[in-house]
Every structure is written in structure tokens, then in C-alpha cells.
PDB file of N, CA and C in Angstrom:
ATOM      1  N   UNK A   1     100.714  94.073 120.283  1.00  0.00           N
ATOM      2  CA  UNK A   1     100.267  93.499 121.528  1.00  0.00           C
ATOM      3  C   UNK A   1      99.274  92.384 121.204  1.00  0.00           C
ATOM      4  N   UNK A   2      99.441  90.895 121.671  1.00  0.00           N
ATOM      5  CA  UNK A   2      98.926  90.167 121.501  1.00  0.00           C
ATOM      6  C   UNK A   2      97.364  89.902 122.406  1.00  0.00           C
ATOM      7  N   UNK A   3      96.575  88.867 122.093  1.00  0.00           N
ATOM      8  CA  UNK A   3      95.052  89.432 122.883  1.00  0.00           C
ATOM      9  C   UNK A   3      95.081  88.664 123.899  1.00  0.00           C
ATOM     10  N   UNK A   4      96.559  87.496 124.526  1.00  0.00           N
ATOM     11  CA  UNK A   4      96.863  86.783 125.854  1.00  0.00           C
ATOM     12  C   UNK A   4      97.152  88.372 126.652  1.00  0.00           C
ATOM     13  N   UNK A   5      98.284  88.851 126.099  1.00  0.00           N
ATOM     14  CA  UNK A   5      98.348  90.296 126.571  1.00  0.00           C
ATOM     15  C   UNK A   5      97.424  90.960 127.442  1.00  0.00           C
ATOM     16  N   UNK A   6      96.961  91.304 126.275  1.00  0.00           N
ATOM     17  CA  UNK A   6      95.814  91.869 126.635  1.00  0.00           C
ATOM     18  C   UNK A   6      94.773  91.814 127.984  1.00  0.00           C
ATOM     19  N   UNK A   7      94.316  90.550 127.713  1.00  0.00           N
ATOM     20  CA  UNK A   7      94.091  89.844 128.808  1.00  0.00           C
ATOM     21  C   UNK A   7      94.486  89.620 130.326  1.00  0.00           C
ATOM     22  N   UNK A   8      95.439  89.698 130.065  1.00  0.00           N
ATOM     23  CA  UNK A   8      96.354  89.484 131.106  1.00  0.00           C
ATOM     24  C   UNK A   8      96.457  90.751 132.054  1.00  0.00           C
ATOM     25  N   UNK A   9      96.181  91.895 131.435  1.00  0.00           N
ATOM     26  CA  UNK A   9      96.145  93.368 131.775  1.00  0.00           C
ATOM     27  C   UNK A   9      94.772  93.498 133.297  1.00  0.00           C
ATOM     28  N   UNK A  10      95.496  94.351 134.177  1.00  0.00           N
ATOM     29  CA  UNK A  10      94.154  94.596 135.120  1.00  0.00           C
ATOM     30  C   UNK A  10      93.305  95.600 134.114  1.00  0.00           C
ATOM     31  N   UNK A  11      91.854  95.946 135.086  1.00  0.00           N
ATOM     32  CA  UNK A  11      91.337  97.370 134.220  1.00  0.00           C
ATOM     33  C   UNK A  11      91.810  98.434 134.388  1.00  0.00           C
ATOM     34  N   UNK A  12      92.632  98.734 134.950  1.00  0.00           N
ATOM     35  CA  UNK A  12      92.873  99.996 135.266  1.00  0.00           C
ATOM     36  C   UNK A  12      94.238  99.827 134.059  1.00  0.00           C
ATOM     37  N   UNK A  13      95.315  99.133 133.716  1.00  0.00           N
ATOM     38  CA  UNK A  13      96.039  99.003 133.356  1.00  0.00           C
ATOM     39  C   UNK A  13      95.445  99.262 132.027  1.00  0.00           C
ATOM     40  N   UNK A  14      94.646  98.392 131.482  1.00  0.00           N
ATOM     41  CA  UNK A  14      93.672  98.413 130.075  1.00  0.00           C
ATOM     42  C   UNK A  14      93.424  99.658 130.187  1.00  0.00           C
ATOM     43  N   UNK A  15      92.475 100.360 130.798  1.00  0.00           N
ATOM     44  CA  UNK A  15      92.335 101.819 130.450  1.00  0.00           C
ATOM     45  C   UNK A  15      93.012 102.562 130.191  1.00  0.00           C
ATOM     46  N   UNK A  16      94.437 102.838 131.010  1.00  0.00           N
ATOM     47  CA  UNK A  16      95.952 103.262 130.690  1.00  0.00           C
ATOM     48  C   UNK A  16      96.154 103.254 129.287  1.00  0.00           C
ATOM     49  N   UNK A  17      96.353 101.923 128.928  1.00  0.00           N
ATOM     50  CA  UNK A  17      96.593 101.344 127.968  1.00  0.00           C
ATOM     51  C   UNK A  17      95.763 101.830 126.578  1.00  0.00           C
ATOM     52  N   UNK A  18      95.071 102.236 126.559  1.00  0.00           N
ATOM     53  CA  UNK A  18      93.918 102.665 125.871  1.00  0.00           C
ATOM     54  C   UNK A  18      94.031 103.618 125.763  1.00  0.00           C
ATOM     55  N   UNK A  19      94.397 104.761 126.983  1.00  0.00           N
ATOM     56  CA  UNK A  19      94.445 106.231 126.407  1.00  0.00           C
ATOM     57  C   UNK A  19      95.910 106.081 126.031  1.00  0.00           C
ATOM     58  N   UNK A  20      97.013 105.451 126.151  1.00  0.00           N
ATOM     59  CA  UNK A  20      98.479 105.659 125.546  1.00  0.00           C
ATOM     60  C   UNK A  20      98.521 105.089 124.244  1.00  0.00           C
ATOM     61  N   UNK A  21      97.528 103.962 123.966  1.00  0.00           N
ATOM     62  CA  UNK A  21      97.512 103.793 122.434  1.00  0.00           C
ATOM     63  C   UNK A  21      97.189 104.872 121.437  1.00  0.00           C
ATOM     64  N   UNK A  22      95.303 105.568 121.940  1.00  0.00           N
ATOM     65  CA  UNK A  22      95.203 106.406 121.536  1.00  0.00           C
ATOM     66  C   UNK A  22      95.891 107.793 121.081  1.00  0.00           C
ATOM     67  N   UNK A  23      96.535 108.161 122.207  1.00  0.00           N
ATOM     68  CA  UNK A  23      97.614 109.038 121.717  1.00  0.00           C
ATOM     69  C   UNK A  23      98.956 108.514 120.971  1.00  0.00           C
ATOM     70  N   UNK A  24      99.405 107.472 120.841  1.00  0.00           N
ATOM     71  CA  UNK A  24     100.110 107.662 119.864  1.00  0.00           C
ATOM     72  C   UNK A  24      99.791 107.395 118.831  1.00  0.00           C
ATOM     73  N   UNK A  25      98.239 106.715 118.403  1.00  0.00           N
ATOM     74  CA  UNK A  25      98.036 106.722 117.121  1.00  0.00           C
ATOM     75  C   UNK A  25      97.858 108.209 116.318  1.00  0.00           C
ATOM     76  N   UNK A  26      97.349 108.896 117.084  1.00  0.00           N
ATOM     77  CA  UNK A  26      96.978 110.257 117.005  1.00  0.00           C
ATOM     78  C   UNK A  26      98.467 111.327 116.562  1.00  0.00           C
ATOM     79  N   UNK A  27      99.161 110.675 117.740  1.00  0.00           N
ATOM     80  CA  UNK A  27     100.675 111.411 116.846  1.00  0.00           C
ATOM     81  C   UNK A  27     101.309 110.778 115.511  1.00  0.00           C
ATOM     82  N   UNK A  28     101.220 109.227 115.657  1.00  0.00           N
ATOM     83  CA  UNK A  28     101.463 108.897 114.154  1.00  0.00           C
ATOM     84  C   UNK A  28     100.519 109.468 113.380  1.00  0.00           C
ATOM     85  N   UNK A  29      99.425 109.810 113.329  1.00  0.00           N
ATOM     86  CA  UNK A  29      98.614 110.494 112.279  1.00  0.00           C
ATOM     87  C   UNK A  29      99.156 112.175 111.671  1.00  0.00           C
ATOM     88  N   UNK A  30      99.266 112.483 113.024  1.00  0.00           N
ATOM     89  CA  UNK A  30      99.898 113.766 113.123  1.00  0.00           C
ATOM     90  C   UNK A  30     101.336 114.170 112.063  1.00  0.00           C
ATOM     91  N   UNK A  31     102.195 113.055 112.672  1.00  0.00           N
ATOM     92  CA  UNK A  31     103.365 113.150 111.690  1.00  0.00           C
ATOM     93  C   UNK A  31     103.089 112.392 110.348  1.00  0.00           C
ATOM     94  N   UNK A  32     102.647 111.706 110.308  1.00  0.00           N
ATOM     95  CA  UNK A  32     102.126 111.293 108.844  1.00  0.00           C
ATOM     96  C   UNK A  32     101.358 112.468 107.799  1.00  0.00           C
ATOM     97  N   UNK A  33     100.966 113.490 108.580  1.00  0.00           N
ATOM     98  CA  UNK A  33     100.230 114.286 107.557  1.00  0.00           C
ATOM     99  C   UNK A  33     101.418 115.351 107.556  1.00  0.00           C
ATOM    100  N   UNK A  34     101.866 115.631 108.350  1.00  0.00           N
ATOM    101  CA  UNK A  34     102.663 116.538 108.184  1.00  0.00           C
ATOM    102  C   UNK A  34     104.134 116.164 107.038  1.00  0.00           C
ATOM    103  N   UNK A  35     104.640 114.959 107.311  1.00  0.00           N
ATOM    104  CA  UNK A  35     105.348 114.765 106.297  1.00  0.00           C
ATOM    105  C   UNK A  35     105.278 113.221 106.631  1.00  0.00           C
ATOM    106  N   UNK A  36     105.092 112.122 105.143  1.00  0.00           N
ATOM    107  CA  UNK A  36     105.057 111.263 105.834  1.00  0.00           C
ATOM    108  C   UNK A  36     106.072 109.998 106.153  1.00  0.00           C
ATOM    109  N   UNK A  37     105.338 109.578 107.192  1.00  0.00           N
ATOM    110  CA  UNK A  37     106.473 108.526 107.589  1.00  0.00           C
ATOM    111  C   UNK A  37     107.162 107.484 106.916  1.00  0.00           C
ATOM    112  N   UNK A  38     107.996 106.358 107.503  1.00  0.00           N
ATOM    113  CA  UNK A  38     108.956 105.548 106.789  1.00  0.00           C
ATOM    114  C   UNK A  38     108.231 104.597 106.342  1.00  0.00           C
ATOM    115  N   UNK A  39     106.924 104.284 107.494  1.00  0.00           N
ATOM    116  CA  UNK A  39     106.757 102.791 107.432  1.00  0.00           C
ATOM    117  C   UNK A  39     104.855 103.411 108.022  1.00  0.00           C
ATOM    118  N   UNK A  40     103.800 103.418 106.632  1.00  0.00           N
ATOM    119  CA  UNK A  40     102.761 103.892 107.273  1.00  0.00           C
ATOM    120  C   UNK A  40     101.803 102.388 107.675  1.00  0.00           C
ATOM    121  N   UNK A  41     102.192 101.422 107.898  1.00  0.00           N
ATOM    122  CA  UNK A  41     101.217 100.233 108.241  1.00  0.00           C
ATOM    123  C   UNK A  41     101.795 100.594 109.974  1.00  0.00           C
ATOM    124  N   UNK A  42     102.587 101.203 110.103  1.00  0.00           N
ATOM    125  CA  UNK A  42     102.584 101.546 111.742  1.00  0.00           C
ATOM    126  C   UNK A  42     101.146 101.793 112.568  1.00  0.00           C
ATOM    127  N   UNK A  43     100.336 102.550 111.308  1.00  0.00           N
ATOM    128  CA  UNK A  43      99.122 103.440 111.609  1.00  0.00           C
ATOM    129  C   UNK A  43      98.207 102.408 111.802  1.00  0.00           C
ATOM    130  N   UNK A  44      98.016 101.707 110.566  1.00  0.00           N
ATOM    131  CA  UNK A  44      97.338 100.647 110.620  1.00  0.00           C
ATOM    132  C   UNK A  44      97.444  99.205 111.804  1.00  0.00           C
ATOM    133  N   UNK A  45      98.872  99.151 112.078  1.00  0.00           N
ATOM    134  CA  UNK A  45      98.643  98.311 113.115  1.00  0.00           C
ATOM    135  C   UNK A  45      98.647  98.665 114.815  1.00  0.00           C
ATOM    136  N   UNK A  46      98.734 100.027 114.530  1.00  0.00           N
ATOM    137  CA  UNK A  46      98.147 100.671 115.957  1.00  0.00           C
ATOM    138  C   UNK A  46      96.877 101.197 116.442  1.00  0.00           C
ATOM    139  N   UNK A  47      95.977 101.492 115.062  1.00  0.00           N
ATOM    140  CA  UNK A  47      94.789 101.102 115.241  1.00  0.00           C
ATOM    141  C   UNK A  47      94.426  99.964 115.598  1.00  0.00           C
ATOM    142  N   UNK A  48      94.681  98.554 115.191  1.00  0.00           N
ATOM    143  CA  UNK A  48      93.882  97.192 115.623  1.00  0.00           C
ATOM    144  C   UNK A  48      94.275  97.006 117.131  1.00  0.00           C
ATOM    145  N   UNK A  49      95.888  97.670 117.502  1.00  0.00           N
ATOM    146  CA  UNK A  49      95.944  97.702 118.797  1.00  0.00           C
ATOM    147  C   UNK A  49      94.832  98.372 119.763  1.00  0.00           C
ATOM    148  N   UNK A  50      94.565  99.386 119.375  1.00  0.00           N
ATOM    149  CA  UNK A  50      93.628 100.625 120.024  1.00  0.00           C
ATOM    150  C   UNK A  50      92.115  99.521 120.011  1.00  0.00           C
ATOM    151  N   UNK A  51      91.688  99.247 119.060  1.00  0.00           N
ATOM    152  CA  UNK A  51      90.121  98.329 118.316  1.00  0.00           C
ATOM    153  C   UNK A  51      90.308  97.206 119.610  1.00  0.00           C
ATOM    154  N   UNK A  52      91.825  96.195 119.274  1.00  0.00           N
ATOM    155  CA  UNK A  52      91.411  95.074 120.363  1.00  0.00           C
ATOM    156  C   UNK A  52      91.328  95.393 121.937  1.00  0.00           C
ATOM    157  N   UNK A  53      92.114  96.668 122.669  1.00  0.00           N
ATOM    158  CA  UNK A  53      92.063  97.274 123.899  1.00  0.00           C
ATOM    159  C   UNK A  53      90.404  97.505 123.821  1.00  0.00           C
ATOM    160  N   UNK A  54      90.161  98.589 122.986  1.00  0.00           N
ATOM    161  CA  UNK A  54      88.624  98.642 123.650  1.00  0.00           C
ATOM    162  C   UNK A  54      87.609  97.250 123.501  1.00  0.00           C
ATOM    163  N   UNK A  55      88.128  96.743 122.542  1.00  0.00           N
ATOM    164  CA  UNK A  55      86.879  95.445 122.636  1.00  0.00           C
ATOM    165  C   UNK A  55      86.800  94.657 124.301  1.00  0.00           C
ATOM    166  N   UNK A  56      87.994  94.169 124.395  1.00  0.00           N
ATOM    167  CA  UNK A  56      88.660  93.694 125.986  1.00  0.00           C
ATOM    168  C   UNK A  56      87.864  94.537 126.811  1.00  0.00           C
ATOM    169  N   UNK A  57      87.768  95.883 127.111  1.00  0.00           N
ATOM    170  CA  UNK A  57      87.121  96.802 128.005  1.00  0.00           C
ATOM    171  C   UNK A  57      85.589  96.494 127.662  1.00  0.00           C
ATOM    172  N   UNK A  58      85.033  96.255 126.931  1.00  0.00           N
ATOM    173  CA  UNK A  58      83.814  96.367 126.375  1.00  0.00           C
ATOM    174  C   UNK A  58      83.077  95.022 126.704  1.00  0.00           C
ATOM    175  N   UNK A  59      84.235  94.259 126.448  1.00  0.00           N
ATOM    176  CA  UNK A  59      83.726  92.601 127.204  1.00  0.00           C
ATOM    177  C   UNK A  59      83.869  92.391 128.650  1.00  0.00           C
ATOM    178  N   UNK A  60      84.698  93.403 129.248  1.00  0.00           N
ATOM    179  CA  UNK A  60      84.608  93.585 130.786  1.00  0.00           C
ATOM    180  C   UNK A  60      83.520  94.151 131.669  1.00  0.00           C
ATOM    181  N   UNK A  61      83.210  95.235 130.636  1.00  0.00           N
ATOM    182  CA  UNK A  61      81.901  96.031 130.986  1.00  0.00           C
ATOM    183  C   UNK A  61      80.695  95.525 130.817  1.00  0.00           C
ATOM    184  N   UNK A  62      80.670  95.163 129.688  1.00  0.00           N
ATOM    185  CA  UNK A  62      79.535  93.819 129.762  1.00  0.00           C
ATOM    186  C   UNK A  62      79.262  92.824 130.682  1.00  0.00           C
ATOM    187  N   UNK A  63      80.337  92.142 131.173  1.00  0.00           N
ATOM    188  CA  UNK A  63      80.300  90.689 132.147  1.00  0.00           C
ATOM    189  C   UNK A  63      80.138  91.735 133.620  1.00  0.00           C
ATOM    190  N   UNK A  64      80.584  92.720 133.765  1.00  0.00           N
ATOM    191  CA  UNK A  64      79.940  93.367 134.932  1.00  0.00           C
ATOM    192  C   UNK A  64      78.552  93.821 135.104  1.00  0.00           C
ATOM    193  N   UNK A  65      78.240  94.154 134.085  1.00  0.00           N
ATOM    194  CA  UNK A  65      76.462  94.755 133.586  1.00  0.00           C
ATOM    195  C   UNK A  65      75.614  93.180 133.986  1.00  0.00           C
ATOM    196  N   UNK A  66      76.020  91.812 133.571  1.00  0.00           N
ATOM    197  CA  UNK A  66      75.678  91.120 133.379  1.00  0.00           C
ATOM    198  C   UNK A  66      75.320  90.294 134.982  1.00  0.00           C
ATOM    199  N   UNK A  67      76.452  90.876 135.683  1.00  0.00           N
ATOM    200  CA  UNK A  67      76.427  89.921 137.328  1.00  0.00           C
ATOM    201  C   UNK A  67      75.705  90.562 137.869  1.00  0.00           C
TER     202      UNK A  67
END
């Protein structure tokens, strides 16, 4: 997911978005320990997904704190 994407997202959508990343990074972790997967930079690039969602929320929450 790119950070126009991102952007582009309402908050409520972003938050969504945030707990459905979270859980599937959590299941790729899951199946990765259990036996592991084909392709493990999956993990890695669904974390930066998860990192840039909350930053976006974090810069929203801010510019609201701020008005």
C-alpha cells in the first residue's frame, strides 16, 4: 500500500485498516513459526505497511490536538 493510499483513506477506514494489517501480520508470524513460509519478506513488508498506517493516524491525531 502506497502512502497516496494511504492518504487517501478516511479515519475510520485507516483504523480498519490498521487493525486488518495488524492481524495479518500476526498470522504471517504465526505461520512462519510454525512452519515456515515461501516467501518471508512478506513479514517484513507488512510490517512497514502496519509502521506507515499508524504514522498517518499519528499525524492525524496530532493536527487535531493542534486545532
Amino acid at each position: 500500500m502506497k502512502n497516496k493510499d494511504i492518504i487517501a483513506l478516511s479515519d475510520q477506514e485507516l483504523i480498519d485498516k490498521v487493525k486488518e494489517e495488524k492481524a495479518a501480520l500476526g498470522k504471517l508470524k504465526l505461520n512462519h513459526n510454525v512452519s515456515p513460509i515461501e516467501n518471508p519478506i512478506k513479514i517484513r513488508d507488512n510490517r512497514k505497511v502496519v509502521a506507515r498506517l499508524q504514522t498517518e493516524a499519528t499525524k492525524r491525531k496530532n493536527a487535531k490536538a493542534a486545532k
